[in-house]
N, C-alpha and C. Protein backbone atom coordinates (compact mmCIF):
# COMPACT_ATOMS: atom_id res chain seq x y z
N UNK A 1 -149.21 -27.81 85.08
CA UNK A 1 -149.15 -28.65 83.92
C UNK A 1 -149.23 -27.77 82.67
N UNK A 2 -148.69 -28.01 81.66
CA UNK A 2 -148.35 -27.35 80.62
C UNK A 2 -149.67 -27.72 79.50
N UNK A 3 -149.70 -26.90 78.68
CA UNK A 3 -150.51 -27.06 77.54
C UNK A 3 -150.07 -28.00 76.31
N UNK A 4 -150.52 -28.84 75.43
CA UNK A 4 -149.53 -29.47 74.36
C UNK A 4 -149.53 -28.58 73.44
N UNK A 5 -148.59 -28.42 72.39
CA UNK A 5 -148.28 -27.02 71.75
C UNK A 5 -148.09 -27.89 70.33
N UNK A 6 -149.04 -27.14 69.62
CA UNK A 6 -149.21 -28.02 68.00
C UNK A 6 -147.58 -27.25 67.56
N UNK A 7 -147.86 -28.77 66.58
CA UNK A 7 -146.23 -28.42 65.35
C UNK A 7 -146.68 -29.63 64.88
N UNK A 8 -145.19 -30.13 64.05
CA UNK A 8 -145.08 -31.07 63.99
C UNK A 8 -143.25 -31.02 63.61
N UNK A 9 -142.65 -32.13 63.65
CA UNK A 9 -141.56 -32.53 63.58
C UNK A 9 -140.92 -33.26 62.60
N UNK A 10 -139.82 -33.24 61.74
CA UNK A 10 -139.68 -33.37 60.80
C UNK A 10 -137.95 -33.97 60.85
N UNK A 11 -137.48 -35.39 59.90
CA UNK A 11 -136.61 -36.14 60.81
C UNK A 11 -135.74 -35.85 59.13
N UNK A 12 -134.81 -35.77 59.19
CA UNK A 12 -133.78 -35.59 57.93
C UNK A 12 -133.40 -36.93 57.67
N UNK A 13 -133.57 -37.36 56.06
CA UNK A 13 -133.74 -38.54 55.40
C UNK A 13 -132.31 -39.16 56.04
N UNK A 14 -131.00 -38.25 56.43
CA UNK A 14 -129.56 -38.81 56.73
C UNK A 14 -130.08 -39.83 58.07
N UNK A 15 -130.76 -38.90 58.85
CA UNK A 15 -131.20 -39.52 60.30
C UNK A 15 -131.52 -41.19 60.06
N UNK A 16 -132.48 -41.43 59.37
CA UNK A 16 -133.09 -42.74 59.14
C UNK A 16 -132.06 -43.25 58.47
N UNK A 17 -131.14 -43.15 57.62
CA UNK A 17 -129.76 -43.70 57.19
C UNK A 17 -128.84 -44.17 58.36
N UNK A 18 -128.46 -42.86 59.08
CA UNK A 18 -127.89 -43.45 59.94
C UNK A 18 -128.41 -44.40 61.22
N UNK A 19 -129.68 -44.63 61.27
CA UNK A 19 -129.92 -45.47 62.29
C UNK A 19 -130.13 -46.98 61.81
N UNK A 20 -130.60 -46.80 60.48
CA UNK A 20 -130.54 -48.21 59.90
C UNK A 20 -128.82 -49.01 59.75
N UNK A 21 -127.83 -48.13 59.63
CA UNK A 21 -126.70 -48.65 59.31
C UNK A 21 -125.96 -48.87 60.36
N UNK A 22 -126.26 -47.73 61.64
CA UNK A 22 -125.71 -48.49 63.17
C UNK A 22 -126.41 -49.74 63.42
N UNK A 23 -127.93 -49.66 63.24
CA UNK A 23 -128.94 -51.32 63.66
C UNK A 23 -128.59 -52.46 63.08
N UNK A 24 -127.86 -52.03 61.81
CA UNK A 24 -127.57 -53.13 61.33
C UNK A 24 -125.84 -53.96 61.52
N UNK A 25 -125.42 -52.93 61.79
CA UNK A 25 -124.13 -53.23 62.11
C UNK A 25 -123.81 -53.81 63.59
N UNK A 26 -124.84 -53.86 64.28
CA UNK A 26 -124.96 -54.10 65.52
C UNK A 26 -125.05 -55.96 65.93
N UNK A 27 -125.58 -55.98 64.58
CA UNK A 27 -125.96 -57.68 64.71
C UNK A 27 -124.75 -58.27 64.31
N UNK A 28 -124.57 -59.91 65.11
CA UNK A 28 -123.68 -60.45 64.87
C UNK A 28 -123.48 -60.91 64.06
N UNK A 29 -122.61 -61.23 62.81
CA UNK A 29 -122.72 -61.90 61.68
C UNK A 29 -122.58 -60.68 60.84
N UNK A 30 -122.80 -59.56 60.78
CA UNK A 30 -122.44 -58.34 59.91
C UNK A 30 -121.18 -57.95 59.84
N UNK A 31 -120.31 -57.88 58.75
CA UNK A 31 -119.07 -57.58 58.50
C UNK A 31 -119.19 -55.82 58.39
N UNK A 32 -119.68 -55.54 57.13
CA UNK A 32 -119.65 -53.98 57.15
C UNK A 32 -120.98 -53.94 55.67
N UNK A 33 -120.52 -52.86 55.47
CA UNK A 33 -121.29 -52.67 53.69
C UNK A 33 -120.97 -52.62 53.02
N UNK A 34 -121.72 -52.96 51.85
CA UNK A 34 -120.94 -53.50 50.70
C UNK A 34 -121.15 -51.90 49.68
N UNK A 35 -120.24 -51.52 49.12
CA UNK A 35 -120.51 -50.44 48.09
C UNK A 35 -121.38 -50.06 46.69
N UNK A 36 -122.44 -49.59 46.71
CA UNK A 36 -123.13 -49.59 45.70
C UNK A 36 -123.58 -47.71 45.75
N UNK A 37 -123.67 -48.03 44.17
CA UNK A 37 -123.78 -46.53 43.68
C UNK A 37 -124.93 -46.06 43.36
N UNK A 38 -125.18 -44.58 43.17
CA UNK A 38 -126.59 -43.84 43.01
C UNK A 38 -127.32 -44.08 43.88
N UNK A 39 -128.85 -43.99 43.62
CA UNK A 39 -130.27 -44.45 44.52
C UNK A 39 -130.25 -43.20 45.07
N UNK A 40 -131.35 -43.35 45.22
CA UNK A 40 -132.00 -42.37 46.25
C UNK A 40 -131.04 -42.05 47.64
N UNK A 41 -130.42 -42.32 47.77
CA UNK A 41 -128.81 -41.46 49.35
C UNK A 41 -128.77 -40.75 48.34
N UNK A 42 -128.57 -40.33 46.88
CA UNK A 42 -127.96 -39.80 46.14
C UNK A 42 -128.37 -38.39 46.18
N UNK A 43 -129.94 -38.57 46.11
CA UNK A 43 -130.92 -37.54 46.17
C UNK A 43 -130.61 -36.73 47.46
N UNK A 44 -130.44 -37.38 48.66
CA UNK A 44 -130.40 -36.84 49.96
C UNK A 44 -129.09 -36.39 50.13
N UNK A 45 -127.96 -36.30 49.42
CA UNK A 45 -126.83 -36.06 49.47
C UNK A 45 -126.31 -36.79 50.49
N UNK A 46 -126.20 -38.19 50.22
CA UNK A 46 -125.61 -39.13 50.75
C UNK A 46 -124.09 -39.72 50.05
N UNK A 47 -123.47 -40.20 50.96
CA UNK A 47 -122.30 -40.43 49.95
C UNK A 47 -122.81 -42.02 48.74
N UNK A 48 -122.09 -41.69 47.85
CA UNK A 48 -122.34 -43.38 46.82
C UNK A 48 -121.46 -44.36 47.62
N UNK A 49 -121.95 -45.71 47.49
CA UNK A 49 -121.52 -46.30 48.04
C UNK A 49 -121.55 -46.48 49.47
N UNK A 50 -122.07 -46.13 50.75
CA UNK A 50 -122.44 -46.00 51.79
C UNK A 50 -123.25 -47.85 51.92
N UNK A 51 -123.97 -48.27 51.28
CA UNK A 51 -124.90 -50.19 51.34
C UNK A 51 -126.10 -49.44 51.55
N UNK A 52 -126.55 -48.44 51.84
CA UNK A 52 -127.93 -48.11 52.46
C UNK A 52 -128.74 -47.07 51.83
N UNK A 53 -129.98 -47.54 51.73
CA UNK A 53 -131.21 -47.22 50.40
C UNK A 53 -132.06 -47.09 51.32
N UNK A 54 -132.83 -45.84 51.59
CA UNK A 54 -134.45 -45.62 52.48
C UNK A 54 -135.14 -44.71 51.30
N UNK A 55 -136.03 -45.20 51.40
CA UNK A 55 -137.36 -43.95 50.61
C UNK A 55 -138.25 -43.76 52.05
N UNK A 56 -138.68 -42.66 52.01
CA UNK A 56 -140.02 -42.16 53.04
C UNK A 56 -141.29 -42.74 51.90
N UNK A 57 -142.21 -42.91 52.04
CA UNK A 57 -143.54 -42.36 51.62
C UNK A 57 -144.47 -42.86 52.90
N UNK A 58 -145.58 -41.68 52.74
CA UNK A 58 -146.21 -41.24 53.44
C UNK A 58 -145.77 -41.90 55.07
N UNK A 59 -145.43 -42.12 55.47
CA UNK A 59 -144.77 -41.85 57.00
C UNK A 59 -144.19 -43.05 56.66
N UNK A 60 -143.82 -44.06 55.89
CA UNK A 60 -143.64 -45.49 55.85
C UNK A 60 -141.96 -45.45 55.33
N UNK A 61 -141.27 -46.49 56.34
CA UNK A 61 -139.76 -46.15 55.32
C UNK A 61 -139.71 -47.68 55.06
N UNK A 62 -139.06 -47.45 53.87
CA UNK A 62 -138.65 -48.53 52.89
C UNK A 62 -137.17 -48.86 52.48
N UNK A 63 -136.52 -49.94 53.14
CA UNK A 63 -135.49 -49.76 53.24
C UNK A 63 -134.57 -50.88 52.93
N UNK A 64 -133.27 -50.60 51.85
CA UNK A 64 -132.49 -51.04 51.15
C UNK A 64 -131.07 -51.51 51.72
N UNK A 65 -130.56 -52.60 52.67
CA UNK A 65 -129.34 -52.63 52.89
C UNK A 65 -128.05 -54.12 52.14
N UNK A 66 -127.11 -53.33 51.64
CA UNK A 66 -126.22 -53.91 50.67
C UNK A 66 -125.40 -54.51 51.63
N UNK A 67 -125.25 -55.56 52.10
CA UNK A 67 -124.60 -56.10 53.08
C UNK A 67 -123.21 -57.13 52.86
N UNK A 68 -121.99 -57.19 53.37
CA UNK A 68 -121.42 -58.16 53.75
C UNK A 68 -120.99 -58.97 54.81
N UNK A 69 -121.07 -60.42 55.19
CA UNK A 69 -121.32 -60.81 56.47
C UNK A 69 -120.29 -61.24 56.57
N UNK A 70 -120.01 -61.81 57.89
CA UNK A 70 -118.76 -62.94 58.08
C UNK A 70 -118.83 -64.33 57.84
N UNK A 71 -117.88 -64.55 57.79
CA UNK A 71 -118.09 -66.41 57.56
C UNK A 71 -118.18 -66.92 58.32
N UNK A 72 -118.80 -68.69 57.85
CA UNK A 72 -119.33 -69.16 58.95
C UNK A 72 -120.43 -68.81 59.92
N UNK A 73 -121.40 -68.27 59.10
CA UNK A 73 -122.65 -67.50 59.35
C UNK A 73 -123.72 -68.19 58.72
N UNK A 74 -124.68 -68.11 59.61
CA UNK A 74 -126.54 -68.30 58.85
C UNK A 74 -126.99 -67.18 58.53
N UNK A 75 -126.91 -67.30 56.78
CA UNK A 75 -127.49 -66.39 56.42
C UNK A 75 -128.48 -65.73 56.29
N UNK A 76 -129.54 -66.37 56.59
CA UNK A 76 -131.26 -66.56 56.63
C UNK A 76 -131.13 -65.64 58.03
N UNK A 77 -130.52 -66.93 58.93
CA UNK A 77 -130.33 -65.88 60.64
C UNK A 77 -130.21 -64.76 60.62
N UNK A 78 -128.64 -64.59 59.74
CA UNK A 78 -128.28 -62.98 60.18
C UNK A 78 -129.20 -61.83 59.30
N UNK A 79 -129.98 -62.47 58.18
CA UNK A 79 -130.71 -61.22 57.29
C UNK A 79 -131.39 -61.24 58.34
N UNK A 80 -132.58 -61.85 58.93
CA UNK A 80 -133.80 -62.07 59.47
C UNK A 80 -133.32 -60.82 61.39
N UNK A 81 -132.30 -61.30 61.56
CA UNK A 81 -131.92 -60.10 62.43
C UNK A 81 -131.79 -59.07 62.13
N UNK A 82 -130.95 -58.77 61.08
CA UNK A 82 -130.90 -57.30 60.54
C UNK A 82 -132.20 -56.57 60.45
N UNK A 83 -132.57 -57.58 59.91
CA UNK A 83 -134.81 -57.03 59.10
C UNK A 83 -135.38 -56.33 60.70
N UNK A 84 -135.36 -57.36 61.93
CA UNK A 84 -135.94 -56.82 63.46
C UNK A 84 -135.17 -55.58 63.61
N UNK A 85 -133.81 -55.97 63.92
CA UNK A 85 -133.52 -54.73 64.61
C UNK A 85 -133.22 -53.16 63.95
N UNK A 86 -133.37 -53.21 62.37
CA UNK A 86 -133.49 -52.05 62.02
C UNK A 86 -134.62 -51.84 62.04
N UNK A 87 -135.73 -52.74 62.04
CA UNK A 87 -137.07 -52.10 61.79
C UNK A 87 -137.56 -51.42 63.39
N UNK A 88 -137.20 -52.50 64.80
CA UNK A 88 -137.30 -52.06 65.86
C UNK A 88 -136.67 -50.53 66.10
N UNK A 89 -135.37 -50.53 65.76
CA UNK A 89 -134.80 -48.93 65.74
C UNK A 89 -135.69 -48.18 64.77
N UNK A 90 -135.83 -48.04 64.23
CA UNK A 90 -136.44 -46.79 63.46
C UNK A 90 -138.05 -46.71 63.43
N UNK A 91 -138.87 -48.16 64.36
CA UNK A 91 -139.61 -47.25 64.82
C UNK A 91 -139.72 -46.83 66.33
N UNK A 92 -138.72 -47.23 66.98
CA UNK A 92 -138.82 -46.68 68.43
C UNK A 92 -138.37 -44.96 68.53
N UNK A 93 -136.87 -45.11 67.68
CA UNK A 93 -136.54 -44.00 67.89
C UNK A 93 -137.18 -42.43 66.87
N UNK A 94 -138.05 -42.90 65.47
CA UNK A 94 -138.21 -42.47 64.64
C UNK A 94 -140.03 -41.98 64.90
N UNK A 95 -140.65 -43.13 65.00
CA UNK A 95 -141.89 -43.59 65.60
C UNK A 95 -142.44 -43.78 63.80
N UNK A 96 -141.68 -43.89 62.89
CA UNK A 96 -142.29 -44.33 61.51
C UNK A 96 -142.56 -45.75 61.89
N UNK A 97 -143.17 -45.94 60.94
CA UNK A 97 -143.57 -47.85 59.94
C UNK A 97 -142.69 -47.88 59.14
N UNK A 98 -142.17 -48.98 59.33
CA UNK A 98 -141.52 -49.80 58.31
C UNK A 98 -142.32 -50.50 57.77
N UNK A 99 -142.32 -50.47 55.79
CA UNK A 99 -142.76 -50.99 55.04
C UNK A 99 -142.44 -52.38 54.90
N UNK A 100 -140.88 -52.23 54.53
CA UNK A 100 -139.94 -53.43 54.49
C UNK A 100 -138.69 -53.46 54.14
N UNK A 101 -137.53 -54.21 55.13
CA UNK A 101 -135.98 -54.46 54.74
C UNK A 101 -135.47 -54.89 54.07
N UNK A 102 -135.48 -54.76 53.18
CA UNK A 102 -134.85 -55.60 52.15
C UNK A 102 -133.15 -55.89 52.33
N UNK A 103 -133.06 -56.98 52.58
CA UNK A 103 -131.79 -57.64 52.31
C UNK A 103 -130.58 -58.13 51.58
N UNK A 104 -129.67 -57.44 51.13
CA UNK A 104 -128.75 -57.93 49.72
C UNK A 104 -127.43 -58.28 50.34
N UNK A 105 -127.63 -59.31 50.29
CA UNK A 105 -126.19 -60.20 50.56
C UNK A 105 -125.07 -60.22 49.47
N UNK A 106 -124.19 -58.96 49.55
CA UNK A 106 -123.36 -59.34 48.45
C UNK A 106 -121.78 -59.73 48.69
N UNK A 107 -121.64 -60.42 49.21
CA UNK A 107 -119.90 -61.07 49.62
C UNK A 107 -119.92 -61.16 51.16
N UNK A 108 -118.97 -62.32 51.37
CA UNK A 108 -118.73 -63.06 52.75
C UNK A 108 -117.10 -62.28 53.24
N UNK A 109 -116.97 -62.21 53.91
CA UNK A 109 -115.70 -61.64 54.17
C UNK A 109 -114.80 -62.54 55.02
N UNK A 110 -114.19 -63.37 54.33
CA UNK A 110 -113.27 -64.28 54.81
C UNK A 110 -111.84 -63.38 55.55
N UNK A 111 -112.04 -62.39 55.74
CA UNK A 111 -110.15 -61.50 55.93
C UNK A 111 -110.10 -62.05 57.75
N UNK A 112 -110.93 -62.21 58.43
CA UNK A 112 -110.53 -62.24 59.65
C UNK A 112 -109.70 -63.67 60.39
């Protein structure tokens, strides 16, 4: 049996971007993201416009998604899914706390 070997581990702000924006895209009722500029991705050298906003503080992520859904959707439903399963992903795979998801519903996407 092995010894446990101190460190610690350290997760790149893109990482938690990209797992919030696959989790969220995963749920039914999600069209894609909606484009919004600056914020903090900006800081992390994220592209503008990407829908997705995380801050770290102290191990806690706080997190911003600009969303457009499909029609003929519950919207309450589909935020309230998005909110679980990004928060479930990022702390299973991350092992952070989520503070909180914030939800921005900005356009329905009638094209399909």
């Amino acid at each position: 049996m092995t010894e446990p070997v101190d460190g610690k581990t350290t997760v790149a702000p893109e990482v938690l971007t990209t797992i919030a924006r696959l989790s969220a895209l995963e749920v039914q009722g999600v069209s894609r993201f909606a484009e919004v500029a600056g914020g903090v991705n900006r800081l992390f050298k994220r592209g503008i416009g990407d829908g997705v906003r995380i801050e770290a503080k102290d191990n806690v992520a706080l997190v911003d998604l600009h969303l457009i859904l499909k029609e003929n959707v519950n919207i309450r439903e589909v935020s309230r899914n998005v909110q679980q399963n990004v928060t479930r992903a990022i702390q299973e795979m991350v092992g952070m706390d989520v503070g909180e998801v914030n939800i921005h519903i900005e356009d329905i996407d009638y094209t399909e």
